[in-house]
N, C-alpha and C. Protein backbone atom coordinates (compact mmCIF):
# COMPACT_ATOMS: atom_id res chain seq x y z
N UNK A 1 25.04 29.67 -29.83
CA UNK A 1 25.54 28.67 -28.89
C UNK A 1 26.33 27.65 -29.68
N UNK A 2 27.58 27.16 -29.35
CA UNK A 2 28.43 26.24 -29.89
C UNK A 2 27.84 24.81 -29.95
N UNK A 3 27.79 23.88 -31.16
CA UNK A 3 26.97 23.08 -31.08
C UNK A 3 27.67 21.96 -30.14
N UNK A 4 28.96 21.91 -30.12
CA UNK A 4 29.73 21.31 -28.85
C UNK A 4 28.92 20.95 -27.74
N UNK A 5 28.95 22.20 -27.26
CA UNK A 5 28.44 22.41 -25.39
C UNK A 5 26.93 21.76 -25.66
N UNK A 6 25.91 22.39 -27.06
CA UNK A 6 24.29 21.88 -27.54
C UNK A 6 24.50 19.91 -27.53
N UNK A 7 25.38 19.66 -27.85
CA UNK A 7 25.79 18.06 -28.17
C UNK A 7 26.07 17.46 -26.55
N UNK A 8 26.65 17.89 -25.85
CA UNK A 8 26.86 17.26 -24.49
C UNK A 8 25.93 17.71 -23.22
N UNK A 9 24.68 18.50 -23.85
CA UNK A 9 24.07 18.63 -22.99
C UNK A 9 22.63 17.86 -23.28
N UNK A 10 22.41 17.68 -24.68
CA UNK A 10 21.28 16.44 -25.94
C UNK A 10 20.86 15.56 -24.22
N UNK A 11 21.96 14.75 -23.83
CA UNK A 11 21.53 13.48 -23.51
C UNK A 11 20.58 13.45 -21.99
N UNK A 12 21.20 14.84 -21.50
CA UNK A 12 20.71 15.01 -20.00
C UNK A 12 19.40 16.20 -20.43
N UNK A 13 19.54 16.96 -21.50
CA UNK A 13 17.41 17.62 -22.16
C UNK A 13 16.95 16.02 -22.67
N UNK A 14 17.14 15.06 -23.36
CA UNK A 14 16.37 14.29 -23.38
C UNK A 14 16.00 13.99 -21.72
N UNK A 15 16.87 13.43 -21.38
CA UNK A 15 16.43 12.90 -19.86
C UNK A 15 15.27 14.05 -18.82
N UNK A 16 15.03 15.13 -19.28
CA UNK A 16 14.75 15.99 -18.43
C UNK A 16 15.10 16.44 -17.46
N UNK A 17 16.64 16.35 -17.47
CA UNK A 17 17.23 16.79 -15.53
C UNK A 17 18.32 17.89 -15.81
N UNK A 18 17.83 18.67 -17.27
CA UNK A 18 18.53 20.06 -17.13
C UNK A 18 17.75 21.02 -16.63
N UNK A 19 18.46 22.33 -16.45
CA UNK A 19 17.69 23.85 -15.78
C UNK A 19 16.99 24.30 -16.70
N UNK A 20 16.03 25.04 -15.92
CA UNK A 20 15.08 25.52 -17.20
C UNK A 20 15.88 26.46 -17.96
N UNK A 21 17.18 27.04 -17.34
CA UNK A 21 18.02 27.84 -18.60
C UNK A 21 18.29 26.99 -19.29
N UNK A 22 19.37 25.92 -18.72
CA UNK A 22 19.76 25.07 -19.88
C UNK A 22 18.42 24.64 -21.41
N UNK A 23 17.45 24.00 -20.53
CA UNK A 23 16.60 23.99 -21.21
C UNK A 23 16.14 24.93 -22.40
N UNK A 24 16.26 25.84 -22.15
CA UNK A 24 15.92 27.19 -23.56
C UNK A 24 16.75 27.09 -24.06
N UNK A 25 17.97 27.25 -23.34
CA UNK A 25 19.45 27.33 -24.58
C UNK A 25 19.34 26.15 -25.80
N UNK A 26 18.88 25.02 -25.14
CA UNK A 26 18.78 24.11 -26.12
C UNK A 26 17.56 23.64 -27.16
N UNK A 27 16.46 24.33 -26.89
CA UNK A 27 15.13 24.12 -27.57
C UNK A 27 15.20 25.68 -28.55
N UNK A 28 16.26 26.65 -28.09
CA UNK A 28 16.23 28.11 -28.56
C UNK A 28 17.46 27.34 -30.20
N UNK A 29 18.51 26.24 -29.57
CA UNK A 29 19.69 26.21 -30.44
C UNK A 29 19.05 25.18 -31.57
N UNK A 30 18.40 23.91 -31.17
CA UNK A 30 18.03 23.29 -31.86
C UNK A 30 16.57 23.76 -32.99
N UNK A 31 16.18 24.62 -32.82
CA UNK A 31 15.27 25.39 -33.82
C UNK A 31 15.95 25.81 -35.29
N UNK A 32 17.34 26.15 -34.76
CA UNK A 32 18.21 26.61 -35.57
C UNK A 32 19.15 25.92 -36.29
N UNK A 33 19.04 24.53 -35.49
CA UNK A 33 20.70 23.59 -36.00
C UNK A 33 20.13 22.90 -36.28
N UNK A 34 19.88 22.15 -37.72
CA UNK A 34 19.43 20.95 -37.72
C UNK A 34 20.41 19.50 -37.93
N UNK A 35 21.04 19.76 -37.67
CA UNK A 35 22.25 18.62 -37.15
C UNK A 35 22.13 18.76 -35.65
N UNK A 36 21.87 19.46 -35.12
CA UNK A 36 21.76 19.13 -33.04
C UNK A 36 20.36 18.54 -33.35
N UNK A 37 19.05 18.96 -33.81
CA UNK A 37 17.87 18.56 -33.88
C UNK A 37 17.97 16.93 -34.11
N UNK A 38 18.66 16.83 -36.02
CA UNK A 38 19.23 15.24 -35.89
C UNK A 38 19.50 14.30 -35.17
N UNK A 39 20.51 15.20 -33.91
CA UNK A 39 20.80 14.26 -32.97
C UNK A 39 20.45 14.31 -31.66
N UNK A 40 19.33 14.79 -31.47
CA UNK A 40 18.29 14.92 -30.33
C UNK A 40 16.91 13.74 -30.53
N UNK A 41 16.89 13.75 -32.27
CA UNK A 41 16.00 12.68 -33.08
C UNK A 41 16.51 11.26 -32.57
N UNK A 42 17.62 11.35 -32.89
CA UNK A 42 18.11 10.00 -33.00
C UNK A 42 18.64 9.30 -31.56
N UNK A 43 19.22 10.47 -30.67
CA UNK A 43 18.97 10.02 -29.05
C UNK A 43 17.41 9.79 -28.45
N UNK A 44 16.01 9.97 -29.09
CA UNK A 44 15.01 9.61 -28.74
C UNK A 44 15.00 8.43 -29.46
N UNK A 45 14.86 8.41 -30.47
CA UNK A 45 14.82 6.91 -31.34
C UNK A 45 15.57 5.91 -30.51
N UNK A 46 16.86 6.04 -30.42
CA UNK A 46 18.04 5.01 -29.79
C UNK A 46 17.14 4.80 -28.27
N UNK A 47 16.69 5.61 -27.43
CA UNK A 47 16.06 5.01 -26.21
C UNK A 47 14.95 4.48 -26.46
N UNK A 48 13.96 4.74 -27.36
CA UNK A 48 12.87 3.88 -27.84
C UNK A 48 13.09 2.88 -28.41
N UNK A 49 14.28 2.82 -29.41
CA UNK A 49 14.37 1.32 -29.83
C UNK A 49 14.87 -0.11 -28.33
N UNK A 50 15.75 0.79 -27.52
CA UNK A 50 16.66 0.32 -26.66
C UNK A 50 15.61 -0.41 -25.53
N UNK A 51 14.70 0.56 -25.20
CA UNK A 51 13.36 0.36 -24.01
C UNK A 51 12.56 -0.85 -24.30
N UNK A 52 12.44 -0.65 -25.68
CA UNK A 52 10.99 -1.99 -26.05
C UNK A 52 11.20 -3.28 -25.79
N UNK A 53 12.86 -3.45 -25.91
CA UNK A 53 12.31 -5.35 -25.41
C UNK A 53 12.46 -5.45 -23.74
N UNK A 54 12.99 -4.44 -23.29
CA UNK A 54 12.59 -4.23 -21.61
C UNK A 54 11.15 -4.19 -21.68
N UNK A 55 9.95 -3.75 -21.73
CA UNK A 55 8.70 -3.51 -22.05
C UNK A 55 8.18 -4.60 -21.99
N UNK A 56 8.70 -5.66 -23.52
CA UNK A 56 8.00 -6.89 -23.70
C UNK A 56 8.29 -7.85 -22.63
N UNK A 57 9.55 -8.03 -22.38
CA UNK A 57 10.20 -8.75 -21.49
C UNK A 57 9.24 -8.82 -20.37
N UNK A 58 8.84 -7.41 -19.14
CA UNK A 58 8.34 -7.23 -18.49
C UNK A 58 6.62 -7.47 -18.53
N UNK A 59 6.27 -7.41 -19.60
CA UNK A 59 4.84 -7.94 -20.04
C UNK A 59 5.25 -9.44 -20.41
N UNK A 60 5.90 -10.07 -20.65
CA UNK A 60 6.05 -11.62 -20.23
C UNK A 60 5.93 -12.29 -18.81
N UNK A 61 7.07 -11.27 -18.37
CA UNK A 61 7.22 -11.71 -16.64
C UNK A 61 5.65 -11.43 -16.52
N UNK A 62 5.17 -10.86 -15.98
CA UNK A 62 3.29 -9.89 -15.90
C UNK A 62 2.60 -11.36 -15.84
N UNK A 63 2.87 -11.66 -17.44
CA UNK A 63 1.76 -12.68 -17.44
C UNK A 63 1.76 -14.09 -17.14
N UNK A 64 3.63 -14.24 -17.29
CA UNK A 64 3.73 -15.28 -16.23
C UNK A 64 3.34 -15.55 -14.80
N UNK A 65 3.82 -14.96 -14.08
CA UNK A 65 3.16 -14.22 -12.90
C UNK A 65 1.66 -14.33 -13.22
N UNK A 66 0.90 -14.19 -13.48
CA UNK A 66 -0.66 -14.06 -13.24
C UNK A 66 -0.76 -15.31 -13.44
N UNK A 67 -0.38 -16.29 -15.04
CA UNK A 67 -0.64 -18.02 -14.88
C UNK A 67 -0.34 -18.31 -13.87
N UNK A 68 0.84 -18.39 -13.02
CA UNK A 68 1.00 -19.05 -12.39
C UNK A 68 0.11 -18.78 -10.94
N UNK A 69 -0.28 -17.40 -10.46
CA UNK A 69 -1.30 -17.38 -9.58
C UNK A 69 -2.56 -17.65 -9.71
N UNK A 70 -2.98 -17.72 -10.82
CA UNK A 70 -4.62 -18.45 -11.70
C UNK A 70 -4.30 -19.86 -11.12
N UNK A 71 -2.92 -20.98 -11.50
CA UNK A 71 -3.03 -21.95 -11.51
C UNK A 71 -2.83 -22.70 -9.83
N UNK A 72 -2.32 -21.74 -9.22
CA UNK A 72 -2.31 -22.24 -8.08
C UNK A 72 -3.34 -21.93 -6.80
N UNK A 73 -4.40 -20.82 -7.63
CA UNK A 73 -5.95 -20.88 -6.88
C UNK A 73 -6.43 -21.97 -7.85
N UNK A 74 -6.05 -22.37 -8.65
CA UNK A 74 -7.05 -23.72 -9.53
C UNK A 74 -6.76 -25.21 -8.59
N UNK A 75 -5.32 -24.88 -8.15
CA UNK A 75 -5.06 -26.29 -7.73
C UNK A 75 -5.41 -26.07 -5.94
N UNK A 76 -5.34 -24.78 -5.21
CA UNK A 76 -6.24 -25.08 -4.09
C UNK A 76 -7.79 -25.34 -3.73
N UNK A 77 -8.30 -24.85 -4.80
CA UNK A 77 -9.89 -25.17 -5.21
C UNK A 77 -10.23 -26.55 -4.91
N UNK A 78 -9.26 -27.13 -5.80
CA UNK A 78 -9.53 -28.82 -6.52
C UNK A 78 -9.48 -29.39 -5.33
């Protein structure tokens, strides 16, 4: 398989929304290429590095959100 067509198809097998042919073609090519493997590595890395401060961000909002509903059953209590 041409590593071309293996390279423009990387981004949509990471994503999981190729065919299960596609799928073999590319888990069958990357066994073999380790420059497509490389860059199957490094398109997971790049979305893991890319995701995490979405993550934290969203675990900020979280816990803002909860102070502020803690504090406003504290102040209907009172």
């Amino acid at each position: 398989m041409n590593c071309e067509i293996i390279r423009d198809i990387l981004p949509l097998y990471h994503d999981e929304v190729v065919s299960e042919e596609s799928r073999r073609l590319v888990e069958g090519h990357i066994e073999t290429c380790p420059e497509c493997r490389k860059m199957l590595a490094a398109i997971h890395e790049n979305v893991r590095i890319n995701n995490a401060p979405d993550m934290e961000q969203q675990e900020v909002s979280g816990f803002k959100l909860l102070q502020k509903l803690l504090r406003r059953k504290t102040l209907a209590k009172s």
